[in-house]
C-alpha atoms as a PDB file:
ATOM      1  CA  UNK A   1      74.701-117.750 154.571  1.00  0.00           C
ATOM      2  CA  UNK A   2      78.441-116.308 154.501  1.00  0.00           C
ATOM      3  CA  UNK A   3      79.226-113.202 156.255  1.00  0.00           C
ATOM      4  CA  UNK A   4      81.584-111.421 155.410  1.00  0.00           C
ATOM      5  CA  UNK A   5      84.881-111.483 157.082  1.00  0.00           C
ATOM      6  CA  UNK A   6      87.264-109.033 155.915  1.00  0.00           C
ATOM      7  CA  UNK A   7      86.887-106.120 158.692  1.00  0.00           C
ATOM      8  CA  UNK A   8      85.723-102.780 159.042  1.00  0.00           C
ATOM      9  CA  UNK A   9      86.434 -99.804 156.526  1.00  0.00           C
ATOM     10  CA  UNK A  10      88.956 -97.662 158.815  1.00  0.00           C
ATOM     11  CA  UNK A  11      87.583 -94.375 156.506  1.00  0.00           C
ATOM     12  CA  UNK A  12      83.824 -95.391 157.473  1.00  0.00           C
ATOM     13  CA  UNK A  13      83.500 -96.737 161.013  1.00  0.00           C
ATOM     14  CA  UNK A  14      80.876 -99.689 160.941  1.00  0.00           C
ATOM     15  CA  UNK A  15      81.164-100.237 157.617  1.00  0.00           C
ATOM     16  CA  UNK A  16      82.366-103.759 156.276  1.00  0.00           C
ATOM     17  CA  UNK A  17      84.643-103.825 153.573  1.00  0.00           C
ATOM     18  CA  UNK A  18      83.615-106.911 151.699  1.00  0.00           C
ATOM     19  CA  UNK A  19      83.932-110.567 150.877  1.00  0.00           C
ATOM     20  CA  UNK A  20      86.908-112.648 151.177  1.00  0.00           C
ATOM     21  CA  UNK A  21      87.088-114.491 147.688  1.00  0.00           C
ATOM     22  CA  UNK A  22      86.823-117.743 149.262  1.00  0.00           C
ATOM     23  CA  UNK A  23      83.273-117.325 149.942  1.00  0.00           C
ATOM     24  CA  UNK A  24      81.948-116.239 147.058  1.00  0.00           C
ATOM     25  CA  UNK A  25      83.556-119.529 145.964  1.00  0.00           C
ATOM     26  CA  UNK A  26      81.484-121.511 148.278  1.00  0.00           C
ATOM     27  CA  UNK A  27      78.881-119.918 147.298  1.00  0.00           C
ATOM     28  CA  UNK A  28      79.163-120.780 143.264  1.00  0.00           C
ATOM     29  CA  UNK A  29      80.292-123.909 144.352  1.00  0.00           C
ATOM     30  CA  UNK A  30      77.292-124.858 146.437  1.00  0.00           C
ATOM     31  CA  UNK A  31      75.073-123.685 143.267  1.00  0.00           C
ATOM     32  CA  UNK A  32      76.529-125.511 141.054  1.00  0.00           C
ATOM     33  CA  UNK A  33      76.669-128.759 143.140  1.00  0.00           C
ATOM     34  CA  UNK A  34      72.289-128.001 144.117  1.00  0.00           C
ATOM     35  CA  UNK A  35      70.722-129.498 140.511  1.00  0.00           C
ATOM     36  CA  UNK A  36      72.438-133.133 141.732  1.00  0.00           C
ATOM     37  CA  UNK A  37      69.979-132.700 144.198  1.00  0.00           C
ATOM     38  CA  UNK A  38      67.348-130.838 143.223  1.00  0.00           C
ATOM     39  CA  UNK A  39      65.060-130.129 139.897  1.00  0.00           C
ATOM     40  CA  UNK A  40      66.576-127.063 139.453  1.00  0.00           C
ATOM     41  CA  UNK A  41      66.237-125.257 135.977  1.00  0.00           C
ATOM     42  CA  UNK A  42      70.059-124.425 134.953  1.00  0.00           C
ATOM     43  CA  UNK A  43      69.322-121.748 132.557  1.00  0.00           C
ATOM     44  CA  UNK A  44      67.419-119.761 135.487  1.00  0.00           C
ATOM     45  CA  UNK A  45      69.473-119.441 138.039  1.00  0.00           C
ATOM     46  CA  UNK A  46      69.489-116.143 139.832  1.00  0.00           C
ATOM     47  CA  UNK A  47      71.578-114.389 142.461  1.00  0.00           C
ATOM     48  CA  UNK A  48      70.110-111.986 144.706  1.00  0.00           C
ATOM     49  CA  UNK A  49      70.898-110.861 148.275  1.00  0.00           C
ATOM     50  CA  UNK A  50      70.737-107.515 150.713  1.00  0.00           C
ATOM     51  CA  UNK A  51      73.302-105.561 151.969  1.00  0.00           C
ATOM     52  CA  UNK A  52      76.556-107.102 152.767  1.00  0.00           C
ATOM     53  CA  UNK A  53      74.700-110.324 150.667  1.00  0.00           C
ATOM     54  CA  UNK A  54      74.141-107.543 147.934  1.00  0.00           C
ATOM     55  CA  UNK A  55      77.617-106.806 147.967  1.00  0.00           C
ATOM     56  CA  UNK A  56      77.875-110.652 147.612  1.00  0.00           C
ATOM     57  CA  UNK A  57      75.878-110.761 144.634  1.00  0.00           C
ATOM     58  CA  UNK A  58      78.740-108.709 142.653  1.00  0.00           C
ATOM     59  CA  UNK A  59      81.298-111.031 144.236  1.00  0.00           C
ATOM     60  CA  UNK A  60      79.591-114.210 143.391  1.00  0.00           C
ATOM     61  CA  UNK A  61      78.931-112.686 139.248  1.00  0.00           C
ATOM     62  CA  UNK A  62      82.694-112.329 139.771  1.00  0.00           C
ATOM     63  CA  UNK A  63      83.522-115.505 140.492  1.00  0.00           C
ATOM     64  CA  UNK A  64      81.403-117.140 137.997  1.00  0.00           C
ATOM     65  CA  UNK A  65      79.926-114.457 136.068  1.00  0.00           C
ATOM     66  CA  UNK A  66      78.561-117.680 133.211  1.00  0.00           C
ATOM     67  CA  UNK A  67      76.738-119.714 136.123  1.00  0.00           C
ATOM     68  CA  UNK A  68      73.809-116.484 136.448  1.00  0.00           C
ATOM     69  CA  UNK A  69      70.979-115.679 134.159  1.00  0.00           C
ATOM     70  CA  UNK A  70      70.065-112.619 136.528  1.00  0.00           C
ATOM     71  CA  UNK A  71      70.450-110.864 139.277  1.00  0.00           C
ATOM     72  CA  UNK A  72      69.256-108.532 141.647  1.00  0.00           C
ATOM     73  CA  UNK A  73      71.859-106.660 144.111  1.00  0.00           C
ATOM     74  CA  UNK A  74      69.927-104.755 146.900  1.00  0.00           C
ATOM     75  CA  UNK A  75      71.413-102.021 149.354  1.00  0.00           C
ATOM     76  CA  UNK A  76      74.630-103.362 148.422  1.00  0.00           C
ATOM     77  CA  UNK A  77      77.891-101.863 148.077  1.00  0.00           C
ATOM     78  CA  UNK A  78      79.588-101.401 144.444  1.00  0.00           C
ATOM     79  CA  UNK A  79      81.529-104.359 143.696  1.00  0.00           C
ATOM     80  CA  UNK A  80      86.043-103.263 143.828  1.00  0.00           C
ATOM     81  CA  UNK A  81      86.319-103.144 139.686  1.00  0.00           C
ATOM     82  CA  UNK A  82      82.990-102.165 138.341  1.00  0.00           C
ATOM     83  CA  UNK A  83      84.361-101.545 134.841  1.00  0.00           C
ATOM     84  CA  UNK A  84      86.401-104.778 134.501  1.00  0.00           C
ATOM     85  CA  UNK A  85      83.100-107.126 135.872  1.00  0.00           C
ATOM     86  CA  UNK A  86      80.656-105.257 133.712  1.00  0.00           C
ATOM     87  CA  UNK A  87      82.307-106.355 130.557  1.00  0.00           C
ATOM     88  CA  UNK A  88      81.808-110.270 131.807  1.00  0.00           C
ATOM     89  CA  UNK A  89      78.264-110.056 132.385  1.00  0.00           C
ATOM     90  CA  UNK A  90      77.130-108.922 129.331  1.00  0.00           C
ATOM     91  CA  UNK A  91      74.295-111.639 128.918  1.00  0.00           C
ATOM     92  CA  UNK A  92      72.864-111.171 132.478  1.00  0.00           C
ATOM     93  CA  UNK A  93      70.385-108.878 133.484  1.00  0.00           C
ATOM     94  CA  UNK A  94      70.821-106.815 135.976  1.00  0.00           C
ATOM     95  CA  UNK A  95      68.449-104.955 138.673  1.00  0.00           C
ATOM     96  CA  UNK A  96      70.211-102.779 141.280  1.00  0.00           C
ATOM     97  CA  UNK A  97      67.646-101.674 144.436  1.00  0.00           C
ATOM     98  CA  UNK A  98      68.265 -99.108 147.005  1.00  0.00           C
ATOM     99  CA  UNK A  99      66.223 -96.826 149.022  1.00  0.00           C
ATOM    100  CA  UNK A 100      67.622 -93.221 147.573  1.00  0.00           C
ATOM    101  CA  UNK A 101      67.684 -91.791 151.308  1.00  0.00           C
ATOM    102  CA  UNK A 102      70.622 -95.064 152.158  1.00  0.00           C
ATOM    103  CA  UNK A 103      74.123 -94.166 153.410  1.00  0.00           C
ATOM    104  CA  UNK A 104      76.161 -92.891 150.285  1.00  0.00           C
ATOM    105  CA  UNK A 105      78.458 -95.749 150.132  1.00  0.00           C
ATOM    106  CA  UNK A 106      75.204 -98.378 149.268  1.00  0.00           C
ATOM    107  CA  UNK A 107      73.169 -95.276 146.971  1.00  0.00           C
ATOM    108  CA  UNK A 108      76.670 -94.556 145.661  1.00  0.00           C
ATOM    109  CA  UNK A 109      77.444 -98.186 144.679  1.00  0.00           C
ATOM    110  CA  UNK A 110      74.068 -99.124 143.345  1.00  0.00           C
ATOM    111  CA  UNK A 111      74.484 -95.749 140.563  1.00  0.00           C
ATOM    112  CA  UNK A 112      78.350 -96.770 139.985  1.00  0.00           C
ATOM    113  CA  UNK A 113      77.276-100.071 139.342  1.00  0.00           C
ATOM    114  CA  UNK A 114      74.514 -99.243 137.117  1.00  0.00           C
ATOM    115  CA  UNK A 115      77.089 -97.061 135.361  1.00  0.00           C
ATOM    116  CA  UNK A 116      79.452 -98.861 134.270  1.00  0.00           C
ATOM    117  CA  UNK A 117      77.099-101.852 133.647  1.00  0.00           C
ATOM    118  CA  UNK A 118      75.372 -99.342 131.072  1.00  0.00           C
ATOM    119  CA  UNK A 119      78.185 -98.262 129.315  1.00  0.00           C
ATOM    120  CA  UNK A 120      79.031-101.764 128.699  1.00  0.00           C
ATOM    121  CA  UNK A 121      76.149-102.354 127.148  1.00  0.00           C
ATOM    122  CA  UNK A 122      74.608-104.612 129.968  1.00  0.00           C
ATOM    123  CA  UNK A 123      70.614-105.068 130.028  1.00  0.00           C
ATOM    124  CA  UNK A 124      70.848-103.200 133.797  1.00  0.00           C
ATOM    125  CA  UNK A 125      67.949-101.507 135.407  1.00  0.00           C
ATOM    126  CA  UNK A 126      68.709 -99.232 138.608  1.00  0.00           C
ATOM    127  CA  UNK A 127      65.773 -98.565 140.692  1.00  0.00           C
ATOM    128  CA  UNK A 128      66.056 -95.935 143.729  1.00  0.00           C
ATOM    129  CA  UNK A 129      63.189 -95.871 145.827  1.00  0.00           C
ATOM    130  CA  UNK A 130      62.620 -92.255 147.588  1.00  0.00           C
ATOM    131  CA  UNK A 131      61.941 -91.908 151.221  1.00  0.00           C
ATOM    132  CA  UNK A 132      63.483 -95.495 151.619  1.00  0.00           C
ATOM    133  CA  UNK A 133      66.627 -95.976 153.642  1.00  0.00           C
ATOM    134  CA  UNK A 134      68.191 -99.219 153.911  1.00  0.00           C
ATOM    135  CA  UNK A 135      65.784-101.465 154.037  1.00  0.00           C
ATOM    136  CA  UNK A 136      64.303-101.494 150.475  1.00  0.00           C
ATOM    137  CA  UNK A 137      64.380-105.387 150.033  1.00  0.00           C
ATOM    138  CA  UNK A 138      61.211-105.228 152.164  1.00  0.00           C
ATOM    139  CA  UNK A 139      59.181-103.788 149.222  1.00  0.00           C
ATOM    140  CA  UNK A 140      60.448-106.537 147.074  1.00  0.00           C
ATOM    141  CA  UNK A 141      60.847-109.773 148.366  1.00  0.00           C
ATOM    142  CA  UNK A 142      57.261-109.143 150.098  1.00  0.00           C
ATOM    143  CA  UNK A 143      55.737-109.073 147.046  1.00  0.00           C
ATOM    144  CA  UNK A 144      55.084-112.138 145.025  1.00  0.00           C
ATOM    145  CA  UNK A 145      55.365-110.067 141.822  1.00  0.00           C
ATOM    146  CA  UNK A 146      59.199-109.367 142.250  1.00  0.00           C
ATOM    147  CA  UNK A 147      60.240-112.800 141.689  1.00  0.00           C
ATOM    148  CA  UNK A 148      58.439-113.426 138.184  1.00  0.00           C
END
């Protein structure tokens, strides 16, 4: 999966800062390349990934914010123009997971994110788990429920 390669934040020390655009290119390029190969329903195709790949997920809707029918951000980071890529995905459901007790800069993204996604008029849903830190994706893609 791509990692992100950009460096550290100098203002929060072990933080990453992001993507470099040229993976979330590969990434919607990769997806959109898959149905040649595989039965894969093009009107249901869903990004989702934790942490740095959360903060992917906003890069990726970025990149080709027409290519997703949903997505699912978790413990990620808010994405550099929240306003500006909430008014492209309009038509795509959102769901933002964190654990409520995570470092500011993920609990912070995930209710900017939902924010501005809102006030655009986005179908988002923002769900903060309390007494979860980090690692909330464990509640969710454990359970067989999450991915209906």
């Amino acid at each position: 999966h791509p990692q992100s390669n950009i460096g550290l934040d100098p203002k929060n020390p072990g933080v990453y800062i992001g993507w470099e655009d040229k993976m979330s290119q590969a990434v919607v390029s990769l997806v959109k390349i898959l149905p040649d190969y595989y039965r894969i329903d093009q009107d249901r195709i869903s990004a989702t990934g934790l942490s740095m790949g959360g903060s992917g997920v906003w890069e990726v809707l970025n990149n080709d914010h027409s290519l997703w029918s949903a997505a699912v951000p978790i413990c990620s980071r808010a994405f550099k123009a929240p306003e500006a890529l909430a008014t492209l995905l309009k038509y795509c459901p959102i769901w933002t997971i964190d654990g409520l007790i995570d470092a500011p800069h993920f609990v912070g993204g995930a209710r900017r994110m939902h924010k501005a996604l809102s006030e655009a008029g986005c179908d988002s849903q923002l769900t903060l788990i309390p007494g979860v830190e980090h690692y909330a994706w464990y509640l969710h893609y454990n359970n067989h429920e999450f991915f209906k």
